[in-house]
PDB file of N, CA and C in Angstrom:
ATOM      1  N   UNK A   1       6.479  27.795 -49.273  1.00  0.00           N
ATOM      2  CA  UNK A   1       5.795  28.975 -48.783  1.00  0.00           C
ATOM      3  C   UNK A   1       5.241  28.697 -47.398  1.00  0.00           C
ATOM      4  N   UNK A   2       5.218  29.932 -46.788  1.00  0.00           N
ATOM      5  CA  UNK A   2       4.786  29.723 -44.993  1.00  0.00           C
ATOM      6  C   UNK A   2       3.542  29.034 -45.494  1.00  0.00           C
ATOM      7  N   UNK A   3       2.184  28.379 -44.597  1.00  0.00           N
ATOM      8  CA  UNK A   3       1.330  28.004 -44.750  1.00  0.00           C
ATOM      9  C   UNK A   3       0.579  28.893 -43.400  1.00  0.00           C
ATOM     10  N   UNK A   4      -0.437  29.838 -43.532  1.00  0.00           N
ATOM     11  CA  UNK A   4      -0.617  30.078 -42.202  1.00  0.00           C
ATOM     12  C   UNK A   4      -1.626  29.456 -42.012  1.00  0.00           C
ATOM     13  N   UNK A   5      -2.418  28.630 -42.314  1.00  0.00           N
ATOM     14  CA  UNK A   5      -3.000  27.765 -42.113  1.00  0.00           C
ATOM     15  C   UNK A   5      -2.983  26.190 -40.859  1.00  0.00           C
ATOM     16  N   UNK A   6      -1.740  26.451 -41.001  1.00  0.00           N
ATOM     17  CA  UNK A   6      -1.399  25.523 -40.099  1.00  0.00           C
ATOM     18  C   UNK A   6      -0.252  26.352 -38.844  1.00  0.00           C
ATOM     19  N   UNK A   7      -0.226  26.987 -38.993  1.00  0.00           N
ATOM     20  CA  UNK A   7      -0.121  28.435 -37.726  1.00  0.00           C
ATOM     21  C   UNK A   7      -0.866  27.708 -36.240  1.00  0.00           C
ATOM     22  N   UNK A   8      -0.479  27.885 -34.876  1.00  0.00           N
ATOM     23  CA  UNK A   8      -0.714  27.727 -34.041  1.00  0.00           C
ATOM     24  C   UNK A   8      -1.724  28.690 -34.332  1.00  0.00           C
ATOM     25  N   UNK A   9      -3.348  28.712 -32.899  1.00  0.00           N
ATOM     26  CA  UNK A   9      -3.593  29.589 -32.660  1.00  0.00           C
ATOM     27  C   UNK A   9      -3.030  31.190 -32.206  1.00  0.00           C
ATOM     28  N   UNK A  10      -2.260  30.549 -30.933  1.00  0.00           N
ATOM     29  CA  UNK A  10      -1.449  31.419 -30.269  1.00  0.00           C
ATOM     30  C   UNK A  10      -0.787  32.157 -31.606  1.00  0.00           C
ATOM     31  N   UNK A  11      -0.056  31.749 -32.137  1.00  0.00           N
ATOM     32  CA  UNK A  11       0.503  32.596 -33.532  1.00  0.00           C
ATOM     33  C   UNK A  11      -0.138  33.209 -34.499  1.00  0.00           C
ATOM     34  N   UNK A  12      -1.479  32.560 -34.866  1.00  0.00           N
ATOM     35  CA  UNK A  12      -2.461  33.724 -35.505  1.00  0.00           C
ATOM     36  C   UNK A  12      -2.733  34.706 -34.755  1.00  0.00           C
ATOM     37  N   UNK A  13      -3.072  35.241 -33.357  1.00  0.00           N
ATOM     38  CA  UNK A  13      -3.437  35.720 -32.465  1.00  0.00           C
ATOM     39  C   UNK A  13      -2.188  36.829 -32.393  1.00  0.00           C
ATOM     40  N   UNK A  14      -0.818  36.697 -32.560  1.00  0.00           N
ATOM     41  CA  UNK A  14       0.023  37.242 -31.977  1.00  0.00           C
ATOM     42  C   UNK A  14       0.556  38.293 -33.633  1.00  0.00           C
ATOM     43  N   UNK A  15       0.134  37.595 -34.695  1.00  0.00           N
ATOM     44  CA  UNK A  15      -0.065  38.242 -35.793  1.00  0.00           C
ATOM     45  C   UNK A  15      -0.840  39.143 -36.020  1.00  0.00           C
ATOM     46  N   UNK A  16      -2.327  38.846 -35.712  1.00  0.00           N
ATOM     47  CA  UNK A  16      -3.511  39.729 -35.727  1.00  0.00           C
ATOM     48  C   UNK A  16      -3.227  41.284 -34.456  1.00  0.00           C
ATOM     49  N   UNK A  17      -2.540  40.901 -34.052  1.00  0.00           N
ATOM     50  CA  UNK A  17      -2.009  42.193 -32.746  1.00  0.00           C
ATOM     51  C   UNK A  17      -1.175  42.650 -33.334  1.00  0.00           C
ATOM     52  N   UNK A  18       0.012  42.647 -33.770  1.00  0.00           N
ATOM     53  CA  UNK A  18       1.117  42.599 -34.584  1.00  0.00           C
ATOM     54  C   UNK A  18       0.476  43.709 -35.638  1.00  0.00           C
ATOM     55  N   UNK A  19      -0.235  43.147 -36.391  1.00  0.00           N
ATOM     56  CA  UNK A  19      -1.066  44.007 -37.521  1.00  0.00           C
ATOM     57  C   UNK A  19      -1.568  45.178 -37.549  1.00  0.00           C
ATOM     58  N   UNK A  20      -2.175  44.538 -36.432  1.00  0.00           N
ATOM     59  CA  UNK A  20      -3.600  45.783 -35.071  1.00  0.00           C
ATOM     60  C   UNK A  20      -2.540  46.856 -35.090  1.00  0.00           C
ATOM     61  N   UNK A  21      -1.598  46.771 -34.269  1.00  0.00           N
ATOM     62  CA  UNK A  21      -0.831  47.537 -33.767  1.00  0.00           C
ATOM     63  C   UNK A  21       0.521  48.538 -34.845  1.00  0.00           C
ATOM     64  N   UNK A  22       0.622  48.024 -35.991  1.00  0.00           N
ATOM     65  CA  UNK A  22       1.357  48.492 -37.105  1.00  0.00           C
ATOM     66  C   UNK A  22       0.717  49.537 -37.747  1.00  0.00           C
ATOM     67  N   UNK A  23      -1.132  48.846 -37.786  1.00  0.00           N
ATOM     68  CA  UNK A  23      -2.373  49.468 -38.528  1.00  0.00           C
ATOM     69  C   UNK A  23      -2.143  50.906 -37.700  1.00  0.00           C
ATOM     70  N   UNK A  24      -2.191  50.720 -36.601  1.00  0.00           N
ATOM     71  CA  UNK A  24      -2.607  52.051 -35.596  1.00  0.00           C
ATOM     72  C   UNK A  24      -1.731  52.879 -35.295  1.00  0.00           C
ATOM     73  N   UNK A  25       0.178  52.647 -35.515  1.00  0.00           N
ATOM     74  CA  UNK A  25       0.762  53.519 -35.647  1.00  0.00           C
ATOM     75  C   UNK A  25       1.018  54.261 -37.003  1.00  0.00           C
ATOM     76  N   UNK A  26       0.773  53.681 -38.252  1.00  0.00           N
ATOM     77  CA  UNK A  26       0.693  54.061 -39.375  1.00  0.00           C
ATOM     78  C   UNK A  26      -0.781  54.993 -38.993  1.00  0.00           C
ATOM     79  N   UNK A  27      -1.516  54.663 -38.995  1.00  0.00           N
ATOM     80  CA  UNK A  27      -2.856  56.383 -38.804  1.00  0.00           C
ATOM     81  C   UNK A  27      -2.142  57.231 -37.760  1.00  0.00           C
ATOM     82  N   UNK A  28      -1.520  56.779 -36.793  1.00  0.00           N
ATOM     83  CA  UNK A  28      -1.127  58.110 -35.815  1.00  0.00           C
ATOM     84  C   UNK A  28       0.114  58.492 -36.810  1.00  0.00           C
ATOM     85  N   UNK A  29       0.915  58.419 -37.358  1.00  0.00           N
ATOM     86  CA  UNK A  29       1.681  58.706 -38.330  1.00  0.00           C
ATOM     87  C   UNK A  29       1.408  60.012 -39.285  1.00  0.00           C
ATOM     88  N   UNK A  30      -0.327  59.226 -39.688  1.00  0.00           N
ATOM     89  CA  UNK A  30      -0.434  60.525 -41.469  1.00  0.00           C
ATOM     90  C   UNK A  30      -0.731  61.667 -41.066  1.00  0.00           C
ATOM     91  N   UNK A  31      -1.027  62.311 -39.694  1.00  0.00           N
ATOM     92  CA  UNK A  31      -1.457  63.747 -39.819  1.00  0.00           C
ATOM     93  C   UNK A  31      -1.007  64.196 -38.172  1.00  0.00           C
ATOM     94  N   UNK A  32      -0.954  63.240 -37.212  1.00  0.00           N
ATOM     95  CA  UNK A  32      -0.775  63.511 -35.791  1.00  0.00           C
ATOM     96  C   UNK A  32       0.546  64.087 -35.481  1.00  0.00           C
ATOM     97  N   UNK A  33      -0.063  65.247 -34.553  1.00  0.00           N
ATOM     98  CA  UNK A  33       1.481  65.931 -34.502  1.00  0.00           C
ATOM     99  C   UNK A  33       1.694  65.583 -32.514  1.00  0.00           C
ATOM    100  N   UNK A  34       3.050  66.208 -31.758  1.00  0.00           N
ATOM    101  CA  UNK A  34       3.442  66.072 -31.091  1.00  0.00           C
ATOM    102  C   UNK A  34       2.417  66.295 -29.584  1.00  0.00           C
ATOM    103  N   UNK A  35       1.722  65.549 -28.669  1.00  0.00           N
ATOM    104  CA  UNK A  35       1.110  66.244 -27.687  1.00  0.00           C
ATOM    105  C   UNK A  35       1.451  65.949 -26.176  1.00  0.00           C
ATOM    106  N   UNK A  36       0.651  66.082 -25.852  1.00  0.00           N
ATOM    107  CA  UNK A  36       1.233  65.411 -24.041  1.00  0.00           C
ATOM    108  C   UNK A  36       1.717  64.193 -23.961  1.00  0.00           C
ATOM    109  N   UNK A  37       0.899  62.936 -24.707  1.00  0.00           N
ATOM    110  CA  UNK A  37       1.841  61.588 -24.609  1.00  0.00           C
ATOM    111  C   UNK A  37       3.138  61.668 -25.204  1.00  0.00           C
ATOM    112  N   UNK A  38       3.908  62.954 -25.802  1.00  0.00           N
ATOM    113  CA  UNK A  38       4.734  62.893 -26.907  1.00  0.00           C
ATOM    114  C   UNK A  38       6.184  61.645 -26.008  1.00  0.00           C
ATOM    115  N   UNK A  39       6.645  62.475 -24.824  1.00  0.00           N
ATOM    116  CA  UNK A  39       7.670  61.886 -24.514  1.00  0.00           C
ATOM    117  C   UNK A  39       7.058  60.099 -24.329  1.00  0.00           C
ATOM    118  N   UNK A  40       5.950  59.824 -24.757  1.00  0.00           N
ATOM    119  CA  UNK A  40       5.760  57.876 -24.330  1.00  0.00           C
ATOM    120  C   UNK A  40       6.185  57.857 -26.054  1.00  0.00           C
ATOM    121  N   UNK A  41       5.193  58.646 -26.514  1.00  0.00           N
ATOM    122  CA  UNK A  41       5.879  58.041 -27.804  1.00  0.00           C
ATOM    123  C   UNK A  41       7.352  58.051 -28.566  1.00  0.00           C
ATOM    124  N   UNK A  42       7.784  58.943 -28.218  1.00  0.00           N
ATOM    125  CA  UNK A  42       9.320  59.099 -28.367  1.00  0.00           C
ATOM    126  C   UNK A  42      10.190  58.049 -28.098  1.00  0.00           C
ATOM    127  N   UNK A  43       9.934  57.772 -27.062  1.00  0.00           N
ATOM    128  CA  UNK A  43      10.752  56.417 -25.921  1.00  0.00           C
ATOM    129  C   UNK A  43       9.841  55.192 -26.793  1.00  0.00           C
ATOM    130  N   UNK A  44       8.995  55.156 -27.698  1.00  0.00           N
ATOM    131  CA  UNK A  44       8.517  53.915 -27.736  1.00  0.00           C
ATOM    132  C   UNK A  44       8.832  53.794 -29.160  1.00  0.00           C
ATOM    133  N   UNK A  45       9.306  55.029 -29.737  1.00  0.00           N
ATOM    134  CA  UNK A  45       9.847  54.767 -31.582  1.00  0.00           C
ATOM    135  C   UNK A  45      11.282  54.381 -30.763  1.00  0.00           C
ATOM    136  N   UNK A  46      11.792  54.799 -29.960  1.00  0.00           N
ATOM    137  CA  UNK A  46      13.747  55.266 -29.680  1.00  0.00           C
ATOM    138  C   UNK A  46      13.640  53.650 -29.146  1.00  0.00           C
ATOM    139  N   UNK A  47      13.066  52.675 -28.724  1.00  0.00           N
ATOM    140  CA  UNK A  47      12.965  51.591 -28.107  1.00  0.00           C
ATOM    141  C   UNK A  47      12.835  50.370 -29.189  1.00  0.00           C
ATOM    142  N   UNK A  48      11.850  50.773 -30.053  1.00  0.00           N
ATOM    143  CA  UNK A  48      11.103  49.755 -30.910  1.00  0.00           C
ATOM    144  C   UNK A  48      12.233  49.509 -32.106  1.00  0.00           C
ATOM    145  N   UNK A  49      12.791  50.640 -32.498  1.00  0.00           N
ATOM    146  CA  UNK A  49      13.578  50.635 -34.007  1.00  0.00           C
ATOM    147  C   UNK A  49      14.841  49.447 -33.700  1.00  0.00           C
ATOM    148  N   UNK A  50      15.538  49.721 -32.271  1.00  0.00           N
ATOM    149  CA  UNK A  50      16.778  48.856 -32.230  1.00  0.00           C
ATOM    150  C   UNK A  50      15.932  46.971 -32.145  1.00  0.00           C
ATOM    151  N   UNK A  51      14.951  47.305 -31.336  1.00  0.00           N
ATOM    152  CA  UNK A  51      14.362  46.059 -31.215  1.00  0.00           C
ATOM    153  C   UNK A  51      14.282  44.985 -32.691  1.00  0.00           C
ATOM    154  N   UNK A  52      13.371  46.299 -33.532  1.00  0.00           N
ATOM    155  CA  UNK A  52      13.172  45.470 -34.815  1.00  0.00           C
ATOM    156  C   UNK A  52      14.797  45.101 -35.789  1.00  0.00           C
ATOM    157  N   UNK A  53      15.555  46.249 -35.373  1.00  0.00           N
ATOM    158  CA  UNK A  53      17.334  45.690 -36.207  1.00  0.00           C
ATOM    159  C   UNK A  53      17.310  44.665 -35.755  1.00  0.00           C
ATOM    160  N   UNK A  54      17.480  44.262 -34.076  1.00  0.00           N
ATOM    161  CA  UNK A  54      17.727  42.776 -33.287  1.00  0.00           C
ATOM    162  C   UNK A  54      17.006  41.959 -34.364  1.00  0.00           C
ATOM    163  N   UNK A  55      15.907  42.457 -34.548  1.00  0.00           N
ATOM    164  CA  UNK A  55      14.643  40.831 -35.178  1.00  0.00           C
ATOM    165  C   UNK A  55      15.624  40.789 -36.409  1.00  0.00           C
ATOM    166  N   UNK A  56      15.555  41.896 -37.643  1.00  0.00           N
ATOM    167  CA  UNK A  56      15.906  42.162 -38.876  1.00  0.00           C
ATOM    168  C   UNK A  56      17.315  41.229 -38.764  1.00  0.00           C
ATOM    169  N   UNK A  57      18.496  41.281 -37.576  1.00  0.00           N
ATOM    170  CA  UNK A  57      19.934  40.139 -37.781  1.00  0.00           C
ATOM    171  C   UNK A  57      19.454  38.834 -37.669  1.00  0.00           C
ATOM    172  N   UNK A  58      18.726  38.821 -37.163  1.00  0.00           N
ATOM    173  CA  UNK A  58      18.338  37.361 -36.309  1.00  0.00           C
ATOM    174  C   UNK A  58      17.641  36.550 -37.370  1.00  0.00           C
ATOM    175  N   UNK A  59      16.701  37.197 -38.281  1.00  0.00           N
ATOM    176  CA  UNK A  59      16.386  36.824 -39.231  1.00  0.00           C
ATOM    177  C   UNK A  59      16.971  36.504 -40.801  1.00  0.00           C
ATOM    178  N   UNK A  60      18.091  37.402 -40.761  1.00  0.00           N
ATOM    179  CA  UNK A  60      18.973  37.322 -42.017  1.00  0.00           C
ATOM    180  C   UNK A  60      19.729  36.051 -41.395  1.00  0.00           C
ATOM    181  N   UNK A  61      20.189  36.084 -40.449  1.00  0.00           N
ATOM    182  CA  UNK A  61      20.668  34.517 -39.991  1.00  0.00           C
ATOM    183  C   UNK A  61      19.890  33.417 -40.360  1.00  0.00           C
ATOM    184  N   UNK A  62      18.645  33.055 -40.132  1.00  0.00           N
ATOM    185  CA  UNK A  62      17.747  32.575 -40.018  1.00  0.00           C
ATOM    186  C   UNK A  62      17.738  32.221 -41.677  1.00  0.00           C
ATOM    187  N   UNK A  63      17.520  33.044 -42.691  1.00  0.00           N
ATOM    188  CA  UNK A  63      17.352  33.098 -44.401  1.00  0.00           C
ATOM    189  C   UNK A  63      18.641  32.508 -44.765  1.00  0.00           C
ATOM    190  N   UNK A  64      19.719  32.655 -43.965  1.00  0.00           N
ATOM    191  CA  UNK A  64      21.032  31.811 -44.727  1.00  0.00           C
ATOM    192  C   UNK A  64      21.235  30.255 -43.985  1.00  0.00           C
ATOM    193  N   UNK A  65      21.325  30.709 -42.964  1.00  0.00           N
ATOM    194  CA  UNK A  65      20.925  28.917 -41.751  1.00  0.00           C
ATOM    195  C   UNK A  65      20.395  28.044 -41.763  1.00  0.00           C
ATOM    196  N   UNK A  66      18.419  28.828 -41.818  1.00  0.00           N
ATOM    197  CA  UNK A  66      17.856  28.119 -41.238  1.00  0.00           C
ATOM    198  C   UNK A  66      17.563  26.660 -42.020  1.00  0.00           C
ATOM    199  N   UNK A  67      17.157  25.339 -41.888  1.00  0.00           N
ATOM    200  CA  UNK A  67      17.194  24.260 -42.622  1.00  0.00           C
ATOM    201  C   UNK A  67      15.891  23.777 -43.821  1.00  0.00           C
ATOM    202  N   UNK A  68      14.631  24.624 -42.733  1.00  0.00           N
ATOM    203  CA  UNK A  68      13.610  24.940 -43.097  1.00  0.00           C
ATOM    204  C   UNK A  68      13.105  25.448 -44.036  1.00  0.00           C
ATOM    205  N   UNK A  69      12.295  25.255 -45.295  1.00  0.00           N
ATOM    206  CA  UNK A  69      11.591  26.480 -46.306  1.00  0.00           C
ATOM    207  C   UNK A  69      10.804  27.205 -45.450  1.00  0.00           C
ATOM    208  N   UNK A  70      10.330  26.621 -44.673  1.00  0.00           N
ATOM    209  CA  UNK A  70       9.113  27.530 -43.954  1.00  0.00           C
ATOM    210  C   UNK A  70      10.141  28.257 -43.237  1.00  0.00           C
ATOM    211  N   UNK A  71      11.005  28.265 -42.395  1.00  0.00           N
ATOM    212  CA  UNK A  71      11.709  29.487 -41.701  1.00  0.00           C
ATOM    213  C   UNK A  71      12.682  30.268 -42.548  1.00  0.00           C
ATOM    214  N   UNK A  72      13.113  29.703 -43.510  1.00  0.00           N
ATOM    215  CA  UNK A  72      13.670  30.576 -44.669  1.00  0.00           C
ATOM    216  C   UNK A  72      12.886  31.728 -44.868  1.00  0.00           C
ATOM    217  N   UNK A  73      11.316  31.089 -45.207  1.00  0.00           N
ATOM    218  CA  UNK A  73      10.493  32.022 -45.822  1.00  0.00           C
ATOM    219  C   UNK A  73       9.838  33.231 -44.550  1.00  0.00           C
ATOM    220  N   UNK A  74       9.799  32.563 -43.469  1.00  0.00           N
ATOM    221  CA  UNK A  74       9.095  33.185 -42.516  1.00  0.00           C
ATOM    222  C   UNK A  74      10.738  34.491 -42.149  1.00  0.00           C
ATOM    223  N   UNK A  75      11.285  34.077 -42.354  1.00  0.00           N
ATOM    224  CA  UNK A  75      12.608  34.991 -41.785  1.00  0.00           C
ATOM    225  C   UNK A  75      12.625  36.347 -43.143  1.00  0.00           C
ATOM    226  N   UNK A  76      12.653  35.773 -44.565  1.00  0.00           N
ATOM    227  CA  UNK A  76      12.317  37.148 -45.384  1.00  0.00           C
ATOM    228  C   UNK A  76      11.449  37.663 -45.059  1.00  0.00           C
ATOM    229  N   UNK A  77      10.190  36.816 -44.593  1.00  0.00           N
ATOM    230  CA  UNK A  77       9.075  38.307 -44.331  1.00  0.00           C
ATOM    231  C   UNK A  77       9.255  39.164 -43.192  1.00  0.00           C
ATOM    232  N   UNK A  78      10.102  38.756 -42.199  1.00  0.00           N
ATOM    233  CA  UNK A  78      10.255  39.365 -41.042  1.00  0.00           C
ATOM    234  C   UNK A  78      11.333  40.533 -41.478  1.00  0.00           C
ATOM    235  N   UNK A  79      12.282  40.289 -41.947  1.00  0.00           N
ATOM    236  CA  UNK A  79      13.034  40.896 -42.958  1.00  0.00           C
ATOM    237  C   UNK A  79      12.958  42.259 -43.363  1.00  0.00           C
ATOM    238  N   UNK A  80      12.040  41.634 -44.273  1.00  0.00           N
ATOM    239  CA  UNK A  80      11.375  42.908 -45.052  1.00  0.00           C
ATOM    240  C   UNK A  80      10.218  43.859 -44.651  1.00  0.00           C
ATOM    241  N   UNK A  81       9.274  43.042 -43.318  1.00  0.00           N
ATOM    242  CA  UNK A  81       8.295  43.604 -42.777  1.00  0.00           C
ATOM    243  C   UNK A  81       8.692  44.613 -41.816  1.00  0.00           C
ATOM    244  N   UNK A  82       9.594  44.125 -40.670  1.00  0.00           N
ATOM    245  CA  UNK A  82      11.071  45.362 -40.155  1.00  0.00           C
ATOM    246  C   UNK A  82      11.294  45.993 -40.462  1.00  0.00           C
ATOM    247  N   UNK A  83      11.835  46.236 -41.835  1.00  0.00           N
ATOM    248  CA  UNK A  83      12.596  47.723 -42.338  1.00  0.00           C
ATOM    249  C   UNK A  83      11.720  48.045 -42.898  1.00  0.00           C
ATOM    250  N   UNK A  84      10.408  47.653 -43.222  1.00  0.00           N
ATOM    251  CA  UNK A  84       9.804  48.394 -43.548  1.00  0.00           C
ATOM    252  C   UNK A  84       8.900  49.349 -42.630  1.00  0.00           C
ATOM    253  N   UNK A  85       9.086  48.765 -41.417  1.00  0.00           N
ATOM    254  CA  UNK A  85       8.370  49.492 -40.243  1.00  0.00           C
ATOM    255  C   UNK A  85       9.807  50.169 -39.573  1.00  0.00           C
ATOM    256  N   UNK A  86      10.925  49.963 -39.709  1.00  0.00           N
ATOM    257  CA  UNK A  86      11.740  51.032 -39.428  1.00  0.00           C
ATOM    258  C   UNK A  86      11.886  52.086 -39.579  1.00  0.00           C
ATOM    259  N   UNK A  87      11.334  52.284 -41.205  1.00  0.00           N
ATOM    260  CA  UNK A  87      11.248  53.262 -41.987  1.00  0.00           C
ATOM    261  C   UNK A  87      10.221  54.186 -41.238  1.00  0.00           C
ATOM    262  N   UNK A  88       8.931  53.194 -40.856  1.00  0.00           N
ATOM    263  CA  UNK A  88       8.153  54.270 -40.691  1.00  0.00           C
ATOM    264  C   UNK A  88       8.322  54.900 -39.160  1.00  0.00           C
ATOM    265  N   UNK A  89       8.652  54.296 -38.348  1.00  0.00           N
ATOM    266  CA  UNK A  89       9.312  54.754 -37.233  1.00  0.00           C
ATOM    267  C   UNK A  89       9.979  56.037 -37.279  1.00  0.00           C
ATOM    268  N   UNK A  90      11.066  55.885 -38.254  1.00  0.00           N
ATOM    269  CA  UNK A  90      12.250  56.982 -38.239  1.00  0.00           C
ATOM    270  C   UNK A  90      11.350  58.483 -39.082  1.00  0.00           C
ATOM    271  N   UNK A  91      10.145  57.978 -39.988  1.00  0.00           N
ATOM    272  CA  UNK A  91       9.995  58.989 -40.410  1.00  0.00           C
ATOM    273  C   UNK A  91       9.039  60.120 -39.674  1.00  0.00           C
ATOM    274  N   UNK A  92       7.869  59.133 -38.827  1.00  0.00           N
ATOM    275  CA  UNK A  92       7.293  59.818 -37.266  1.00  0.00           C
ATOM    276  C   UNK A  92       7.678  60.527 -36.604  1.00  0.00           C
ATOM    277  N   UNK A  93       9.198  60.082 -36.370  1.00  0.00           N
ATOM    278  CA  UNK A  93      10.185  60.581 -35.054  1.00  0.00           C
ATOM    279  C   UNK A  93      10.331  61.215 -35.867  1.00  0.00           C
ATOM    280  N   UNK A  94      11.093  61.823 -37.063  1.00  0.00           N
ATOM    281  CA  UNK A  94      11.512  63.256 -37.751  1.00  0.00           C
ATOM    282  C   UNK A  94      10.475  63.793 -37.503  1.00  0.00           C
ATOM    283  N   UNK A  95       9.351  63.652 -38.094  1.00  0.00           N
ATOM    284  CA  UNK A  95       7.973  64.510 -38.087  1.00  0.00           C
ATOM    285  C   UNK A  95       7.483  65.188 -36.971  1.00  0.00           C
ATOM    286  N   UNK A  96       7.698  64.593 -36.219  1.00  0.00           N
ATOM    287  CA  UNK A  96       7.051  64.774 -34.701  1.00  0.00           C
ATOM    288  C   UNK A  96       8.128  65.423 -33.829  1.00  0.00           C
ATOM    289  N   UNK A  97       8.974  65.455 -33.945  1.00  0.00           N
ATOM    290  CA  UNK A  97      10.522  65.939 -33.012  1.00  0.00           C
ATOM    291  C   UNK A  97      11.990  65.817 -33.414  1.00  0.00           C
ATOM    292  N   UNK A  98      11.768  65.967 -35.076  1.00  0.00           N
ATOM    293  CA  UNK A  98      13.206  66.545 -35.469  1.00  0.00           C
ATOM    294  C   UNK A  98      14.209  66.359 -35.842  1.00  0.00           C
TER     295      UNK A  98
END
């Protein structure tokens, strides 16, 4: 199992943003509809989703490859943490523009 315990700072830090930032598009998500920032946010779901597929291959590589338990394990959560924020991506962008 990952240990985050023994996590760089820099990598707790880049998690805790990571989080921050998942936390805060999930609330703009449950009720926010389309406004003047719409076209940043548009360009920033239409940007982010291919980004996270890139992570989501890179990581299934990583779960069959890698030599590591810890990157085995760190690659399913990336995995599964991806599509699960893909999901919510794609379902925003319907909501919000169609």
């Amino acid at each position: 199992m990952f240990d985050h315990r023994r996590a760089s700072p820099r990598r707790a830090l880049g998690l805790v943003a990571a989080g921050t930032a998942l936390a805060l598009l999930g609330a703009a998500c449950a009720g926010r509809t389309a406004g003047a920032d719409a076209p940043f946010d548009r360009q920033f779901i239409d940007m982010m989703v291919p980004h996270h597929e890139g992570a989501t291959a890179m990581a299934r590589v990583a779960e069959t490859r890698g030599q590591h338990a810890e990157i085995k394990e760190l690659a399913a959560a990336i995995v599964r943490d991806r599509q699960r924020e893909i999901a919510q991506l794609r379902r925003c962008r319907q909501a919000w523009y169609g």
